[in-house]
C-alpha atoms as a PDB file:
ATOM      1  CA  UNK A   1     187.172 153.623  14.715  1.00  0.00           C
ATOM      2  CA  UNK A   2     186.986 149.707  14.880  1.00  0.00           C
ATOM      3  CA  UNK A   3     188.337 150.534  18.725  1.00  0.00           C
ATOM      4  CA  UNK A   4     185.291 152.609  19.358  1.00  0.00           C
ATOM      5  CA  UNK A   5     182.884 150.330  18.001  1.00  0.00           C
ATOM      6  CA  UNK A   6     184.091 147.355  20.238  1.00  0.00           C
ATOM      7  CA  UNK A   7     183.863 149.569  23.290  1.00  0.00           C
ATOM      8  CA  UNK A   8     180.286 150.871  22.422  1.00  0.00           C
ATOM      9  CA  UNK A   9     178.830 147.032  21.843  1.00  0.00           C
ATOM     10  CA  UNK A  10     180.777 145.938  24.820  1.00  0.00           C
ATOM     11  CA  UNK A  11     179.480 148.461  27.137  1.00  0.00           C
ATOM     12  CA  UNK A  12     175.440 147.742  25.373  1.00  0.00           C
ATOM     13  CA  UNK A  13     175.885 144.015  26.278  1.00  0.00           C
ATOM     14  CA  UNK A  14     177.228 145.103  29.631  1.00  0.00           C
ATOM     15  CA  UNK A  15     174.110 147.438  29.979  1.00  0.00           C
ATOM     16  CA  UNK A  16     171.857 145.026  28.741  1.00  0.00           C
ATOM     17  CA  UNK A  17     172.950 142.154  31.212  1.00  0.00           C
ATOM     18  CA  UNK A  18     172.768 144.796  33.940  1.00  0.00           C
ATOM     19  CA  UNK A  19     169.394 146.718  33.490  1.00  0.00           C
ATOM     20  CA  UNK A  20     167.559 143.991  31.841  1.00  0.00           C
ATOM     21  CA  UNK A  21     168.671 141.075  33.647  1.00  0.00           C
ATOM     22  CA  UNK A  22     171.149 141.415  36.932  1.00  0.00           C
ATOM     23  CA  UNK A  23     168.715 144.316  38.617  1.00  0.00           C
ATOM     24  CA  UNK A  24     164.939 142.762  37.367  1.00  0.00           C
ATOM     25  CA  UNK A  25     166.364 139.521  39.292  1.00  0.00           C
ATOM     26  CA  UNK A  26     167.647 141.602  42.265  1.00  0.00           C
ATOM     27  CA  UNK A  27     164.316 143.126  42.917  1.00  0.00           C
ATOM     28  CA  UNK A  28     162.387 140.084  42.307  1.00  0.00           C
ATOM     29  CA  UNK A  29     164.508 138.117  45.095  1.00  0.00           C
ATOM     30  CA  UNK A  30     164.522 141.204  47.367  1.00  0.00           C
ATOM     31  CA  UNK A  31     160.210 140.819  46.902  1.00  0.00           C
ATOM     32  CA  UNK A  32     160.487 137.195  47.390  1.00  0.00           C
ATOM     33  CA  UNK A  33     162.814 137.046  50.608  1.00  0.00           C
ATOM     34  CA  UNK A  34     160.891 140.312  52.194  1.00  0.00           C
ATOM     35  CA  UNK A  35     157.876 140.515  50.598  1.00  0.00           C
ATOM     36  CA  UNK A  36     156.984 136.939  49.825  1.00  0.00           C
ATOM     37  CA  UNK A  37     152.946 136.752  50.320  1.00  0.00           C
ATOM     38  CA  UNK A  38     152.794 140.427  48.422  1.00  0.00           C
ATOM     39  CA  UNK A  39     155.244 139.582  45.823  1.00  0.00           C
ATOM     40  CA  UNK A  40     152.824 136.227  44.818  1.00  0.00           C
ATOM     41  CA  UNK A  41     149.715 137.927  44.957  1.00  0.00           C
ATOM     42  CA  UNK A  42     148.298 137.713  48.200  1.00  0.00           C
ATOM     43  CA  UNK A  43     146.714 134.621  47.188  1.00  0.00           C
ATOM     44  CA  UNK A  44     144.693 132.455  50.179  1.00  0.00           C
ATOM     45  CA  UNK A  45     142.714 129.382  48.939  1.00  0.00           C
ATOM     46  CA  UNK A  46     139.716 131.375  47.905  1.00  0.00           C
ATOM     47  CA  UNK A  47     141.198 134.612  45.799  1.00  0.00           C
ATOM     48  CA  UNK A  48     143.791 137.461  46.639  1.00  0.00           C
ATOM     49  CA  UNK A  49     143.310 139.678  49.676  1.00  0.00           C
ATOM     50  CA  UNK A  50     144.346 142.378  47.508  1.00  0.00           C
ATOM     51  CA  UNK A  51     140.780 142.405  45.577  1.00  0.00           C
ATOM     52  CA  UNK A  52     137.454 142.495  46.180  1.00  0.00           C
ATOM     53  CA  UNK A  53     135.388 139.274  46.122  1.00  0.00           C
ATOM     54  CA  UNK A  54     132.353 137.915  45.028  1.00  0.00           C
ATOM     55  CA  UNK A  55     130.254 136.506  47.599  1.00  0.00           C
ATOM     56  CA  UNK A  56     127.253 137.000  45.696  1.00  0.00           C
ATOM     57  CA  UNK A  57     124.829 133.962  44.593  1.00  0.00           C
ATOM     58  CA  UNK A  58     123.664 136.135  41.657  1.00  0.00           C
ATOM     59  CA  UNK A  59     121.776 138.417  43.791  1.00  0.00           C
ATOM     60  CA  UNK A  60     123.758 141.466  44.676  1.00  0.00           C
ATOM     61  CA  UNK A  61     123.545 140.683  48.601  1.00  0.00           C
ATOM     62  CA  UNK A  62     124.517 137.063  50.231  1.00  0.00           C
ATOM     63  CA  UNK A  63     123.055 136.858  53.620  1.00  0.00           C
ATOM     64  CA  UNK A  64     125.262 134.430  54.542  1.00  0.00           C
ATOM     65  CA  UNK A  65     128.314 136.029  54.313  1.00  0.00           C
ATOM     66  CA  UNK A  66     130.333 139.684  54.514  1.00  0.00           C
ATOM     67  CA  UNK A  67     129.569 141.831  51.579  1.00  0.00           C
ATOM     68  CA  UNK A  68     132.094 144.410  50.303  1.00  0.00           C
ATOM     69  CA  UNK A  69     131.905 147.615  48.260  1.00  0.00           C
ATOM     70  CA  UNK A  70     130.134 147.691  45.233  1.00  0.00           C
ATOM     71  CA  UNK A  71     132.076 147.323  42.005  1.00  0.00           C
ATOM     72  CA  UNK A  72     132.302 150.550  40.181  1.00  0.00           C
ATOM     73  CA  UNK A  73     130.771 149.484  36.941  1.00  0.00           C
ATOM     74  CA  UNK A  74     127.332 148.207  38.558  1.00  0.00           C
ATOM     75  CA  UNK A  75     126.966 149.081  42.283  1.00  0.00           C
ATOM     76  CA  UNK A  76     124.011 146.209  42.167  1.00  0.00           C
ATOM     77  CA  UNK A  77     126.940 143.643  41.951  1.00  0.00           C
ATOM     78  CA  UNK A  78     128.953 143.354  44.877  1.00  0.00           C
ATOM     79  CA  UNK A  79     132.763 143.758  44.329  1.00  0.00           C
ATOM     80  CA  UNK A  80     134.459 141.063  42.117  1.00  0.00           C
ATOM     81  CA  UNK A  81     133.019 141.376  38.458  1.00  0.00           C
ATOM     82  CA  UNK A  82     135.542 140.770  36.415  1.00  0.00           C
ATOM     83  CA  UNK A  83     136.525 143.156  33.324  1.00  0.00           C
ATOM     84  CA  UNK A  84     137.066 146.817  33.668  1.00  0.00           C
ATOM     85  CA  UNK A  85     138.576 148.712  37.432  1.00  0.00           C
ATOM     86  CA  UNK A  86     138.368 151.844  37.992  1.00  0.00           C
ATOM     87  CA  UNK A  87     136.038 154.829  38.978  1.00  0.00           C
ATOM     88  CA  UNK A  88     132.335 155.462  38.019  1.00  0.00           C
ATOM     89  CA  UNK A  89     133.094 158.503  37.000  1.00  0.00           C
ATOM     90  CA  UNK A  90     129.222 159.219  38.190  1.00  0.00           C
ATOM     91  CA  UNK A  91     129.024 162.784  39.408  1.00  0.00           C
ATOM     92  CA  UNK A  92     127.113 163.719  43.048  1.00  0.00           C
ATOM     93  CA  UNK A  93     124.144 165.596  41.132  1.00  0.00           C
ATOM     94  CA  UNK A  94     124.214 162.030  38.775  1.00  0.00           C
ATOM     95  CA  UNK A  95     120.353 160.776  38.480  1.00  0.00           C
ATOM     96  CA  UNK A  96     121.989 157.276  37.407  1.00  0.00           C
ATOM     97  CA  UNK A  97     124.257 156.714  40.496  1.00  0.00           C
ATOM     98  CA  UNK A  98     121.154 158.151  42.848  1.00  0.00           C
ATOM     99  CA  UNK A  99     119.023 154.976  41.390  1.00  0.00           C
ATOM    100  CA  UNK A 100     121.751 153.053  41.501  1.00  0.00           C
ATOM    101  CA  UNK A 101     122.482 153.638  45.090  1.00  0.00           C
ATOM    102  CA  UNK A 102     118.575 154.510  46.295  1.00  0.00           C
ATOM    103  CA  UNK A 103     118.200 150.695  44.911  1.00  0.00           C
ATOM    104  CA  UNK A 104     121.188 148.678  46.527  1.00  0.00           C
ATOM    105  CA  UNK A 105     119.761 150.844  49.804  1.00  0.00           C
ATOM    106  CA  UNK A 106     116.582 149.254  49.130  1.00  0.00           C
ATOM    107  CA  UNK A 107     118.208 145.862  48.873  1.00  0.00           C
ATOM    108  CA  UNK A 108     120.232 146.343  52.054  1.00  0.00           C
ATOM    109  CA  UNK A 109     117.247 147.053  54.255  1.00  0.00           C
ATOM    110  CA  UNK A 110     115.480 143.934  52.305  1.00  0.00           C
ATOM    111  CA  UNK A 111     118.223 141.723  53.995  1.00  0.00           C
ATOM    112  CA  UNK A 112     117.704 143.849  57.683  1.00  0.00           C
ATOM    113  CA  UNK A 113     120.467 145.532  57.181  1.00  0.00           C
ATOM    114  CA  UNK A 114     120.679 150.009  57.347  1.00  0.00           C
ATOM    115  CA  UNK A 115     123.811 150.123  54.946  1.00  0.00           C
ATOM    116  CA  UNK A 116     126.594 153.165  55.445  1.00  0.00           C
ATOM    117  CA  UNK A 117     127.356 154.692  52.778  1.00  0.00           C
ATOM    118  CA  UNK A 118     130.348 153.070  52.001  1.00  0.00           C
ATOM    119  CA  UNK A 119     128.158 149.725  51.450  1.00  0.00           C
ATOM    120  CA  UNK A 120     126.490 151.400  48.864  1.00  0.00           C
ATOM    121  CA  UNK A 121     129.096 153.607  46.867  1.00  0.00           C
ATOM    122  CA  UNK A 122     132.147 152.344  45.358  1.00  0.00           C
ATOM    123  CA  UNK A 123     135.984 153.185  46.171  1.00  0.00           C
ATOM    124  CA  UNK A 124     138.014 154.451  43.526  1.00  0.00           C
ATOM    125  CA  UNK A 125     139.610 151.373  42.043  1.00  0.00           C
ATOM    126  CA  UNK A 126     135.881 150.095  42.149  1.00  0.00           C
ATOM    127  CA  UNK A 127     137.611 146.583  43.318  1.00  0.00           C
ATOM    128  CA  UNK A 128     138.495 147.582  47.172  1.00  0.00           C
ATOM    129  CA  UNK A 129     138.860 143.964  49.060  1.00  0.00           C
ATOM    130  CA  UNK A 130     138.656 146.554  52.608  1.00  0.00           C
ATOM    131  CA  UNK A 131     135.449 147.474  54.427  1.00  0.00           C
ATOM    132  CA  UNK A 132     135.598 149.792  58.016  1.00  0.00           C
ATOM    133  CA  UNK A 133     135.153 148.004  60.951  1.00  0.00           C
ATOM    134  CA  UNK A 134     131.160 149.343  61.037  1.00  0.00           C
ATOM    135  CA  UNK A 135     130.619 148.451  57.657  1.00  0.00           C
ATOM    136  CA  UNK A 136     130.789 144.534  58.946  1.00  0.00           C
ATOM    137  CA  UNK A 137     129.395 145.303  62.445  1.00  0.00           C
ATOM    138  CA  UNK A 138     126.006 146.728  60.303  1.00  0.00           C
ATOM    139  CA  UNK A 139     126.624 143.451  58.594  1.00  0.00           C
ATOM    140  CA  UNK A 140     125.803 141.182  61.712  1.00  0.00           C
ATOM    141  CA  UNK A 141     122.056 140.978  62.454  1.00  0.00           C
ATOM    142  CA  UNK A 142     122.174 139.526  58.545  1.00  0.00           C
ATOM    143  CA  UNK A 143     124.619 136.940  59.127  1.00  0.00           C
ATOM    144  CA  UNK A 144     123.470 135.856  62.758  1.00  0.00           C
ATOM    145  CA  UNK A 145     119.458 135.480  61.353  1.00  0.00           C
ATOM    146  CA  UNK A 146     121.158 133.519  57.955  1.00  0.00           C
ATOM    147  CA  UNK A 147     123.773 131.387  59.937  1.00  0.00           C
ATOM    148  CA  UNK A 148     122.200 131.310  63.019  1.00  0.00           C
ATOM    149  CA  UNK A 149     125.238 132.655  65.009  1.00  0.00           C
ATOM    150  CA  UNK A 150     125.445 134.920  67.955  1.00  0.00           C
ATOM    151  CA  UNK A 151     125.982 138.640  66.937  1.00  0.00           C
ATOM    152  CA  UNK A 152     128.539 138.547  70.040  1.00  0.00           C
ATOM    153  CA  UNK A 153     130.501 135.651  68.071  1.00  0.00           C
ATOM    154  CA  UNK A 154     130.694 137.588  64.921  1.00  0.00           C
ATOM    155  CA  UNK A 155     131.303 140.961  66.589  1.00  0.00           C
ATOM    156  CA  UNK A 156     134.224 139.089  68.496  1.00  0.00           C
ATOM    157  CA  UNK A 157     135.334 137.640  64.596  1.00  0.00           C
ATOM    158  CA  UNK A 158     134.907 141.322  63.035  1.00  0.00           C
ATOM    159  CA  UNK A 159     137.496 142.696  66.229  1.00  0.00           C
ATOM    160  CA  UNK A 160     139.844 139.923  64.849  1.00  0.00           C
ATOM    161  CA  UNK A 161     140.110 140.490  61.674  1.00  0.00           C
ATOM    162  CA  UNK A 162     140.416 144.646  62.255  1.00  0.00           C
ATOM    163  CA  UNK A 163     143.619 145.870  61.027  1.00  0.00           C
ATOM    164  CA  UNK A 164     144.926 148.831  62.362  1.00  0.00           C
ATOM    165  CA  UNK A 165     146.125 152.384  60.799  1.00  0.00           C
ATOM    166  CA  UNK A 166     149.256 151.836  58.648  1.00  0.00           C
ATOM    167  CA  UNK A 167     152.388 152.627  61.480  1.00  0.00           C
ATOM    168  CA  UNK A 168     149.948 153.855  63.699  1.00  0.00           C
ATOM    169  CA  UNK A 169     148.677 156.908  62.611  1.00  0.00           C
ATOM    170  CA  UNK A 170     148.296 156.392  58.512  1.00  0.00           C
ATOM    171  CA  UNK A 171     144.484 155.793  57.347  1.00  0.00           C
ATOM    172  CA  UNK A 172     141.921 153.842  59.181  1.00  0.00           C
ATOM    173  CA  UNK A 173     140.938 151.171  60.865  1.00  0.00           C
ATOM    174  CA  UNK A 174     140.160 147.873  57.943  1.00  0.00           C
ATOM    175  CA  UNK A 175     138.786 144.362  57.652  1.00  0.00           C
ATOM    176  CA  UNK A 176     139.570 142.852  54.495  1.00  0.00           C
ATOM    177  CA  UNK A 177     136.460 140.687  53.797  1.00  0.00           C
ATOM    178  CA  UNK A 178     137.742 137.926  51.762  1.00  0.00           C
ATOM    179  CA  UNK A 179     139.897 137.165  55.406  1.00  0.00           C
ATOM    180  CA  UNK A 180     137.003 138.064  57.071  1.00  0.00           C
ATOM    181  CA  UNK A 181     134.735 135.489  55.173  1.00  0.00           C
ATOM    182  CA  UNK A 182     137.158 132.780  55.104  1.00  0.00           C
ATOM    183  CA  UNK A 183     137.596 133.067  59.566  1.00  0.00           C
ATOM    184  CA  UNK A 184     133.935 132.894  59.241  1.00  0.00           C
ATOM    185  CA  UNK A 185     133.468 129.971  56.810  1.00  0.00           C
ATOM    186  CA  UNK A 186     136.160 128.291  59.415  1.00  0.00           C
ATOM    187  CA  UNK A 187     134.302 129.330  62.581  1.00  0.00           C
ATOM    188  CA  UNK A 188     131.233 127.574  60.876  1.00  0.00           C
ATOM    189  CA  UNK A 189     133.121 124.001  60.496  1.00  0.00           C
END
């Protein structure tokens, strides 16, 4: 009996040190040595790359730089708001996302620019830090009137920051904007 009780508090110790401490710290070197930007957040200097962005000035469209998806909890307020993610959960027959959306359209063509309709519905995390490639390209007539830039400058900054499909063939072509913003904040120095 007192042989079997040793045995069974040995082995939970042994257990204990394994699952709870010997494989936790195995992953979290394994993230750190391959994985290191991912594994601390994707942080830059202005946010993580991994979630969309504010680059409102309390209007739901800056002029002066890339705009992202709407956040899913107000599509007036460009990604970033902090508190809840996830979906809408607004139907396609939904008269409150058909405002919503008819007025963020409205606001888009206020600024010059004829959104897509990913500019003006949100993904379903309601934080996504991607745009397409013609989401920022519809993007430049804004920025080039606000900044006074060339469009062929920013068109040449857009084809920079375009990520390809995952190995090739998996998804679509991205541009994260928060990288996106930040080559353009340097490009304006």
């Amino acid at each position: 009996m007192r042989t079997a009780f040793f045995r069974s508090v040995t082995l939970t110790i042994i257990m204990l040190v394994m699952v709870g401490v010997v494989y936790p710290l195995a992953g979290w070197a394994v993230s750190e040595v391959a994985f290191h930007h991912q594994a601390d957040g994707s942080l830059t200097a202005n946010g993580s790359t991994l979630i969309g962005q504010p680059w409102n000035n309390g209007t739901s469209i800056n002029p002066m730089w890339f705009n992202g998806r709407p956040d899913a909890d107000d599509p007036l307020v460009v990604n970033g708001v902090a508190g809840e993610s996830g979906a809408a959960n607004l139907g396609p027959r939904s008269k409150v996302l058909a405002q919503k959306v008819s007025a963020l359209v409205a606001e888009w063509r206020a600024v010059g620019v004829t959104p897509t309709p990913d500019l003006v519905t949100s993904s379903g995390s309601g934080l996504d830090p991607d745009i397409s490639p013609l989401d920022a390209e519809v993007q430049i007539p804004m920025i080039s009137h606000s900044r006074g830039l060339s469009p062929a400058v920013l068109r040449h900054l857009i084809k920079e920051q375009t990520h390809g499909a995952q190995l090739g063939f998996l998804g679509s072509p991205y541009v994260n904007v928060l990288a996106l913003n930040e080559a353009l904040a340097a490009l304006a120095k």
